[in-house]
C-alpha atoms as a PDB file:
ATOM      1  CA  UNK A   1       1.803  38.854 -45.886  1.00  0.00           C
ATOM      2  CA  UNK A   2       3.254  40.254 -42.894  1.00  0.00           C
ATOM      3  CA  UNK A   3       4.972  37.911 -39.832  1.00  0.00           C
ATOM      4  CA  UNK A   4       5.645  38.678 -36.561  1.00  0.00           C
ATOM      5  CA  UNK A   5       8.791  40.883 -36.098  1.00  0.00           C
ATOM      6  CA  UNK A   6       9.820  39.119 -32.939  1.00  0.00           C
ATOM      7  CA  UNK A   7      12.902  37.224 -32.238  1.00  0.00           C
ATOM      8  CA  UNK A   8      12.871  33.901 -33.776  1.00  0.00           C
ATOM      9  CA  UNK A   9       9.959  35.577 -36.402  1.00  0.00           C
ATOM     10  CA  UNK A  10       7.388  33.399 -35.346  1.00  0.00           C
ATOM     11  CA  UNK A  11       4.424  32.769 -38.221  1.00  0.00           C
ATOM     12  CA  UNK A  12       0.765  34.337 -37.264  1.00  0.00           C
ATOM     13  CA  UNK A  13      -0.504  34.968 -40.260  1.00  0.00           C
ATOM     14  CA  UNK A  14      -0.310  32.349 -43.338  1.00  0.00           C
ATOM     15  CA  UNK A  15      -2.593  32.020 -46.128  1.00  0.00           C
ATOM     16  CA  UNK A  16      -3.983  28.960 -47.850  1.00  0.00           C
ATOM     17  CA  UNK A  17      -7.030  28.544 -50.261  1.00  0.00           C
ATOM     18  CA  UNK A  18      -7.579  31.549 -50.149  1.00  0.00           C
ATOM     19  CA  UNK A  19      -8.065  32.088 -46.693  1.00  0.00           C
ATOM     20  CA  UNK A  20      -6.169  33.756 -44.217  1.00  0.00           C
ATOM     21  CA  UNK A  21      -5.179  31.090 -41.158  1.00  0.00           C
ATOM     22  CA  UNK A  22      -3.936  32.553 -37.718  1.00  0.00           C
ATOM     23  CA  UNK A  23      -1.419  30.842 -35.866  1.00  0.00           C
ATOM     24  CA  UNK A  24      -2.053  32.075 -31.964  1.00  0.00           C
ATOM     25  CA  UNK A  25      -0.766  29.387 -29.425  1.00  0.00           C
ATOM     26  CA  UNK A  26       1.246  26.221 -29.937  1.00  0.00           C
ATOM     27  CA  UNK A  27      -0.161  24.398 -26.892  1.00  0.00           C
ATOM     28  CA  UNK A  28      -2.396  21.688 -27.947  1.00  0.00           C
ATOM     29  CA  UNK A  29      -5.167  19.602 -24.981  1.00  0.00           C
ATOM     30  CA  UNK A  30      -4.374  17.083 -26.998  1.00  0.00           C
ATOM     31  CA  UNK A  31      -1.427  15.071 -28.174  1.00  0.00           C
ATOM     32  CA  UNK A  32      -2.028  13.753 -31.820  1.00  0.00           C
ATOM     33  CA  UNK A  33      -0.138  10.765 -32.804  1.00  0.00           C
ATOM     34  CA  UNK A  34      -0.914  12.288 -36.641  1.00  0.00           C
ATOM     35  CA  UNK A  35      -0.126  15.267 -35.679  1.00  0.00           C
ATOM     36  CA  UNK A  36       3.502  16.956 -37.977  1.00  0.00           C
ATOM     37  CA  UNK A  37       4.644  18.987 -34.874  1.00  0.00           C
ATOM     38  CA  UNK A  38       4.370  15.116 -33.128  1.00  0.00           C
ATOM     39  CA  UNK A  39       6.770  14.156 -35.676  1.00  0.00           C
ATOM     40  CA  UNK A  40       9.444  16.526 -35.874  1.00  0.00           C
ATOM     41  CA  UNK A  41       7.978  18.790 -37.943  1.00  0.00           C
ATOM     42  CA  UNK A  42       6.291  21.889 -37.454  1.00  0.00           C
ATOM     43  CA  UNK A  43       4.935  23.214 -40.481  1.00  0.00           C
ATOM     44  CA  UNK A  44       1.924  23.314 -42.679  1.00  0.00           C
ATOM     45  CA  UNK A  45       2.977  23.305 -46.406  1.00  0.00           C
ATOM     46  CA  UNK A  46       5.778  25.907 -47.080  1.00  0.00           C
ATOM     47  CA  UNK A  47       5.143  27.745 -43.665  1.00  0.00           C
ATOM     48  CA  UNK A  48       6.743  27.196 -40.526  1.00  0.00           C
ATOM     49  CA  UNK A  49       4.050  27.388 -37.501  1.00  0.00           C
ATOM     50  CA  UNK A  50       5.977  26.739 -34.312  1.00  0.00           C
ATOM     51  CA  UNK A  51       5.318  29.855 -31.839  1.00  0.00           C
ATOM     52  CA  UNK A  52       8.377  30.900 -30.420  1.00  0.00           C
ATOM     53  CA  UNK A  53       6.197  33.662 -28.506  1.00  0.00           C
ATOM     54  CA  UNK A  54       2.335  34.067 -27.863  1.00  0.00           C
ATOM     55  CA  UNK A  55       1.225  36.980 -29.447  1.00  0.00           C
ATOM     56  CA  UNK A  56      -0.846  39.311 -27.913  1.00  0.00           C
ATOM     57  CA  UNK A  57      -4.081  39.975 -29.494  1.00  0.00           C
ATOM     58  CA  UNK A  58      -2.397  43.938 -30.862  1.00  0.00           C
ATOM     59  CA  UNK A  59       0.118  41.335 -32.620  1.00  0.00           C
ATOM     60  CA  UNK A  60      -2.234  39.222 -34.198  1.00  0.00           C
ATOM     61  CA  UNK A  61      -4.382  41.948 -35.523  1.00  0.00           C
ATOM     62  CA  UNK A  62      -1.419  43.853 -36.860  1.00  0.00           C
ATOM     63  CA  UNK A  63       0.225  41.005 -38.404  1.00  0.00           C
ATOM     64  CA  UNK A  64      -2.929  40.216 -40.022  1.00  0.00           C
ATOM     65  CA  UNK A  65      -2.694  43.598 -42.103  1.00  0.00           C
ATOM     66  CA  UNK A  66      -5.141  44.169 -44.856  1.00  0.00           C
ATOM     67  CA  UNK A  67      -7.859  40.912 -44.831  1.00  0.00           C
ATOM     68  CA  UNK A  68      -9.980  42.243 -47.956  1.00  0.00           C
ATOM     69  CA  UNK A  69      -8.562  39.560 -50.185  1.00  0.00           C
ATOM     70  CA  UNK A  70      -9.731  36.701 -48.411  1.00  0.00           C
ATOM     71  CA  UNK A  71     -12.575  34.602 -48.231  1.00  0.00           C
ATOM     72  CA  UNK A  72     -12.541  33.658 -44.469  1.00  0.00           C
ATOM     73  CA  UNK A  73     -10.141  34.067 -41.719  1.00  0.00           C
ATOM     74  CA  UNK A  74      -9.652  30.718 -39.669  1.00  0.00           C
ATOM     75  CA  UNK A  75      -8.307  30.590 -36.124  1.00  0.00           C
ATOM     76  CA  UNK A  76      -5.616  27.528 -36.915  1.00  0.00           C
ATOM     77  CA  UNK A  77      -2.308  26.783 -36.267  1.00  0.00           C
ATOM     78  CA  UNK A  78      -0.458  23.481 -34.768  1.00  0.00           C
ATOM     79  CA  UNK A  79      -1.839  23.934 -31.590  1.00  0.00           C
ATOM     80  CA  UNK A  80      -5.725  24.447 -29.980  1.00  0.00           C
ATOM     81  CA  UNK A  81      -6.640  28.533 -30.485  1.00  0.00           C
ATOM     82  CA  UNK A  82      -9.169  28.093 -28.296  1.00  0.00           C
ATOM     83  CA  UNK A  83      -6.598  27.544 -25.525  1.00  0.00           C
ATOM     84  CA  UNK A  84      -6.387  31.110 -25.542  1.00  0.00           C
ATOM     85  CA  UNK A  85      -9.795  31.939 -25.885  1.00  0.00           C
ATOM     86  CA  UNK A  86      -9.845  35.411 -24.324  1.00  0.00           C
ATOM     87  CA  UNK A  87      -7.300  36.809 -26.872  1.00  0.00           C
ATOM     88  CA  UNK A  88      -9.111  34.575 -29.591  1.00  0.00           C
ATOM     89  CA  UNK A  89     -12.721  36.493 -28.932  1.00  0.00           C
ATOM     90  CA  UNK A  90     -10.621  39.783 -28.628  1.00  0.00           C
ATOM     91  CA  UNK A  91      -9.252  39.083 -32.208  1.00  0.00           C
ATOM     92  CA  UNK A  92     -12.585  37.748 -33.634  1.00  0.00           C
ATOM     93  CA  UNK A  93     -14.809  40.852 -32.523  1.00  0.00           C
ATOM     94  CA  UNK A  94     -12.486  43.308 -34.001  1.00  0.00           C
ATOM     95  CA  UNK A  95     -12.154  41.416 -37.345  1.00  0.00           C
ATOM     96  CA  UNK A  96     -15.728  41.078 -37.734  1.00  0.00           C
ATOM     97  CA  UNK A  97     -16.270  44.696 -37.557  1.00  0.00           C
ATOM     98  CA  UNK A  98     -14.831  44.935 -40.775  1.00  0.00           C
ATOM     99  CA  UNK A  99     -17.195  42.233 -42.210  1.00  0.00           C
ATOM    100  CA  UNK A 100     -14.480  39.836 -42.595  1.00  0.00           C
ATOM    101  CA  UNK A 101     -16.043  35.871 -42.307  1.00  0.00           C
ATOM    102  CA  UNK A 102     -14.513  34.185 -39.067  1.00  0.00           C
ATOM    103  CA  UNK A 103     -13.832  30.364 -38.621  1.00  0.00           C
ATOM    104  CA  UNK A 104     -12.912  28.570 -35.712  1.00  0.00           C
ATOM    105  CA  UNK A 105     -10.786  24.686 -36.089  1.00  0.00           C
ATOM    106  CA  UNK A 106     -10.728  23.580 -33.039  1.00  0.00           C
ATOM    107  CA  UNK A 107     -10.662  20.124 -30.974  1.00  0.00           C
ATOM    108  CA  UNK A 108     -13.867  20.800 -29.333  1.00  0.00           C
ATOM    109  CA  UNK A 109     -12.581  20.514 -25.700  1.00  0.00           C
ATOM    110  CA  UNK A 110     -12.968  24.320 -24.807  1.00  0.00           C
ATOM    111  CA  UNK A 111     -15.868  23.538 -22.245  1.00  0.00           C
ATOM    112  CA  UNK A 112     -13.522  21.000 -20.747  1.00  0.00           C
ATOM    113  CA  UNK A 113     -10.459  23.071 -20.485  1.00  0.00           C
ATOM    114  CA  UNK A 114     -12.467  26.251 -19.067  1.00  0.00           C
ATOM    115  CA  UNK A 115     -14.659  24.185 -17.233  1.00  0.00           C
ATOM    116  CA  UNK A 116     -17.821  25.914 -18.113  1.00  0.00           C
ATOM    117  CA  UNK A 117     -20.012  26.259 -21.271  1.00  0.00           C
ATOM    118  CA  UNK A 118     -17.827  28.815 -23.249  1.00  0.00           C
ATOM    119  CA  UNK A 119     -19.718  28.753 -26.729  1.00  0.00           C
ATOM    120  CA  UNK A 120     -22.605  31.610 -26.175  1.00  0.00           C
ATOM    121  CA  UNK A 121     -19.380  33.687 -26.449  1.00  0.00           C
ATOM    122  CA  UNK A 122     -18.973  32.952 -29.810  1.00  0.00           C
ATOM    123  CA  UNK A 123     -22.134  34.086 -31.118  1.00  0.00           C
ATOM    124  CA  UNK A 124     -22.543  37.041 -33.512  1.00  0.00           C
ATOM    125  CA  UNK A 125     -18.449  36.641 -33.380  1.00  0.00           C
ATOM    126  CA  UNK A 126     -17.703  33.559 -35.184  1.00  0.00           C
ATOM    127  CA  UNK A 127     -19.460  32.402 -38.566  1.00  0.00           C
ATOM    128  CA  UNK A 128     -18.182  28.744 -38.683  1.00  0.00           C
ATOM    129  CA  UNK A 129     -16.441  26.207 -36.275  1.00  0.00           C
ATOM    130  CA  UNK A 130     -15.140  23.053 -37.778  1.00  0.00           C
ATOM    131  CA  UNK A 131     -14.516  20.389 -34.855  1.00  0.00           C
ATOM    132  CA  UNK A 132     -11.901  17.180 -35.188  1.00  0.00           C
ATOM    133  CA  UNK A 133     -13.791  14.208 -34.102  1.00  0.00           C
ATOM    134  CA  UNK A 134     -10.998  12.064 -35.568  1.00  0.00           C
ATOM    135  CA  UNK A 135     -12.556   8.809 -34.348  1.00  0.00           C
ATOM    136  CA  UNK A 136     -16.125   6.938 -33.797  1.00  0.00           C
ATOM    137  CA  UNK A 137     -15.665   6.388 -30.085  1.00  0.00           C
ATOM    138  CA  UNK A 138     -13.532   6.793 -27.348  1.00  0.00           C
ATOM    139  CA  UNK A 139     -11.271   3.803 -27.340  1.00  0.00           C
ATOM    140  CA  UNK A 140     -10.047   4.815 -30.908  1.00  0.00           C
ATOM    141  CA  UNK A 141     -10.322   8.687 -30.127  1.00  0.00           C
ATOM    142  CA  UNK A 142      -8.056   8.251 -27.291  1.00  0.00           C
ATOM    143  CA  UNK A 143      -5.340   5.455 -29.231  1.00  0.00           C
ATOM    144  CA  UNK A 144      -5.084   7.983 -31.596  1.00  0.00           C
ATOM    145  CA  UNK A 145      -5.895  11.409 -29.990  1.00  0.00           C
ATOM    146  CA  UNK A 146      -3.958  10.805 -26.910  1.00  0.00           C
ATOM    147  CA  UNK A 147      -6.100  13.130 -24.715  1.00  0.00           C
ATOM    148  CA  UNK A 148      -4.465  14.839 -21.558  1.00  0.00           C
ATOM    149  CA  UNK A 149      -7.582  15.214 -19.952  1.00  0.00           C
ATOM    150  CA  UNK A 150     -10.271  12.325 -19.100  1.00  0.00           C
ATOM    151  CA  UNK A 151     -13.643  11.868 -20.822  1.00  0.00           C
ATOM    152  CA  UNK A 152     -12.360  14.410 -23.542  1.00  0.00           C
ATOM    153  CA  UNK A 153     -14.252  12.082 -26.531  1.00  0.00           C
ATOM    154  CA  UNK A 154     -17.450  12.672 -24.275  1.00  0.00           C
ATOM    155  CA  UNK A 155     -16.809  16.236 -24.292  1.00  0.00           C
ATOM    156  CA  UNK A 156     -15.991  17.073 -28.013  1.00  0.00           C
ATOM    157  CA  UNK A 157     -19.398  15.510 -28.637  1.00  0.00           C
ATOM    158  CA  UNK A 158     -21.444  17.668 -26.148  1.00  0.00           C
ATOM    159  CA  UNK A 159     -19.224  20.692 -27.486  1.00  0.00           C
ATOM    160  CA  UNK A 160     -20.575  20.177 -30.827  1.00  0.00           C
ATOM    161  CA  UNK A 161     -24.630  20.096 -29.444  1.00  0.00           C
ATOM    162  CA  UNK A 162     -23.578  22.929 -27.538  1.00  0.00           C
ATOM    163  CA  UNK A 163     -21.977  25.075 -30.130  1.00  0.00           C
ATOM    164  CA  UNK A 164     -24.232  24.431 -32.898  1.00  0.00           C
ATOM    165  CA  UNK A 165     -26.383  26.815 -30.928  1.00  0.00           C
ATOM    166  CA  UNK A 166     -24.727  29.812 -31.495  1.00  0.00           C
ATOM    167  CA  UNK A 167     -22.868  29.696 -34.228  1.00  0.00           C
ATOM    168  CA  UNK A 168     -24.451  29.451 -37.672  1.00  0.00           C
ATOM    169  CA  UNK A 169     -22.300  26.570 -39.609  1.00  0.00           C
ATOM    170  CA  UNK A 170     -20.787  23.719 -37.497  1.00  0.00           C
ATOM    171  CA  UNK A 171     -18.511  20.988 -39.251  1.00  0.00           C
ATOM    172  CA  UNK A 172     -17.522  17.881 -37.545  1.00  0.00           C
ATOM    173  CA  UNK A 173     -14.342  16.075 -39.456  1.00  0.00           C
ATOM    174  CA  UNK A 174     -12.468  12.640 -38.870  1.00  0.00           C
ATOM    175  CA  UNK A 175      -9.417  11.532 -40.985  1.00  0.00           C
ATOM    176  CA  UNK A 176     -10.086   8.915 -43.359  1.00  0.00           C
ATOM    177  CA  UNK A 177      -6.613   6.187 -43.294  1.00  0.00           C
ATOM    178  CA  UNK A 178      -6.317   6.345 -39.601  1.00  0.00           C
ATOM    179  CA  UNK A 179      -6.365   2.672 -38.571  1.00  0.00           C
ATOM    180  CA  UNK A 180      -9.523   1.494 -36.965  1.00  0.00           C
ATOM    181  CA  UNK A 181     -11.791   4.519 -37.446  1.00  0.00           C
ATOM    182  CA  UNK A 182     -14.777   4.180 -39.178  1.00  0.00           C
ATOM    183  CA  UNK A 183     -15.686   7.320 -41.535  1.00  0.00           C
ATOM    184  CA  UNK A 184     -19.248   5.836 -41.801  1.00  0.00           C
ATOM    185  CA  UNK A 185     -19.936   5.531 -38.314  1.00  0.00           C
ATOM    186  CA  UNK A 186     -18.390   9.806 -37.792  1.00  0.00           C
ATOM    187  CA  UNK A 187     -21.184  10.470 -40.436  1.00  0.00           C
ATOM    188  CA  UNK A 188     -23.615   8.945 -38.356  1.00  0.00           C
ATOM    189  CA  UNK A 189     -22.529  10.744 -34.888  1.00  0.00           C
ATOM    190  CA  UNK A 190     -22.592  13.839 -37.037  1.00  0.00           C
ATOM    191  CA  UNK A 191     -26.262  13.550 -38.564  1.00  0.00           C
ATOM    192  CA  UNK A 192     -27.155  12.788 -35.039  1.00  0.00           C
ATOM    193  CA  UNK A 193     -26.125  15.555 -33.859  1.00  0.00           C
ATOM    194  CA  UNK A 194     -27.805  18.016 -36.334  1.00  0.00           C
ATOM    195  CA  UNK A 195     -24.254  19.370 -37.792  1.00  0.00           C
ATOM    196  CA  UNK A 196     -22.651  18.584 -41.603  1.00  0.00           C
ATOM    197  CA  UNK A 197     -19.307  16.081 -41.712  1.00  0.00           C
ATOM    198  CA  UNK A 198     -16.253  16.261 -44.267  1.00  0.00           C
ATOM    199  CA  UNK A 199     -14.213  13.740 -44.798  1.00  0.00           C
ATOM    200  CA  UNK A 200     -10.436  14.667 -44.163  1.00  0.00           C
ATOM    201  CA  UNK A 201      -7.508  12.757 -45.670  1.00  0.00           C
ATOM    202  CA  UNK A 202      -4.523  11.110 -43.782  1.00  0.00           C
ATOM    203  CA  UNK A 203      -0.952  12.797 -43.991  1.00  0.00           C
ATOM    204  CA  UNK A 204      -2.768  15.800 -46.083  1.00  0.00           C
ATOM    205  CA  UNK A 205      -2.115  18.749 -44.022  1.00  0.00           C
ATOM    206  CA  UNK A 206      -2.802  22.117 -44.844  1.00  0.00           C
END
């Protein structure tokens, strides 16, 4: 798989179960106590993911290269792709011209950071968006999420009623060994909300 020919040869493209993940900012709205880059490290398996430059959206597409052997391709890095949502929607409509199935992780505070209801603009564009709840309510979203902006708990969860509008398979996921969530209770806000849940596991990245 190609990389970015930059200085520093920053990571874009990296693949993983047979999908093809794209690395496209490093800035995070949030501040993850779990999170590697948190810890000193800033890779995901055998691939180092810290950004050294932003790639433009040319980059990303040419780094990409030839997508035909992969299942999806995921907009997902170590930081929040939809902090760069213009160049994100730039990359996502000319990858699905080529029929290629297009995922979204995200924190589910893209609303809050653009301060206006951003997910019509991911419909007929992105085929799945998998959101990190991480926690059952805002007291434990926030010990563990560390949130740079207020009411950002709130947020993620009208985010997810919001986006589930557009785009045609929504995932909400928490992390199962944090202290004090409760897995049960993310099910619940999930089911609620009309959107499936999966179960992610502490300290397994990638």
């Amino acid at each position: 798989m190609a990389e970015q020919t930059k200085s520093c040869a920053s990571t874009i493209p990296y693949g993983l179960h047979g999908n093809c993940y794209l690395n496209i900012t490093s800035r995070c709205t949030l501040r993850c106590a779990f999170c590697p880059k948190f810890n000193g490290r800033w890779g995901v398996q055998q691939y180092g993911l810290r950004l050294y430059d932003e790639p433009s959206a040319d980059d990303i597409v040419a780094a990409a290269g030839d997508l035909s052997q992969y299942n999806e391709i995921v907009f997902c890095g170590l930081g929040e792709p939809t902090r760069r949502l213009d160049v994100l929607l730039a990359v996502a409509e000319r990858l699905c011209s080529e029929g290629v199935r297009i995922r979204v992780n995200t924190d589910g505070l893209a609303n809050l950071i653009h301060d206006r209801d951003v997910t019509p603009e991911f419909a007929g564009l992105v085929d799945a968006v998998s959101i990190s709840m991480n926690a059952h309510d805002e007291l434990i979203y926030n010990r563990h999420c560390r949130p740079r902006h207020p009411q950002a708990f709130s947020a993620m969860l009208a985010f997810s009623r919001c986006v589930k509008e557009h785009v045609p398979e929504v995932v909400m996921t928490a992390i199962d060994g944090l202290p004090g969530v409760d897995i049960t209770a993310c099910q619940g806000i999930a089911d609620e909300i009309g959107v499936a849940f999966r179960r992610r596991v502490l300290d397994v990245v990638g």
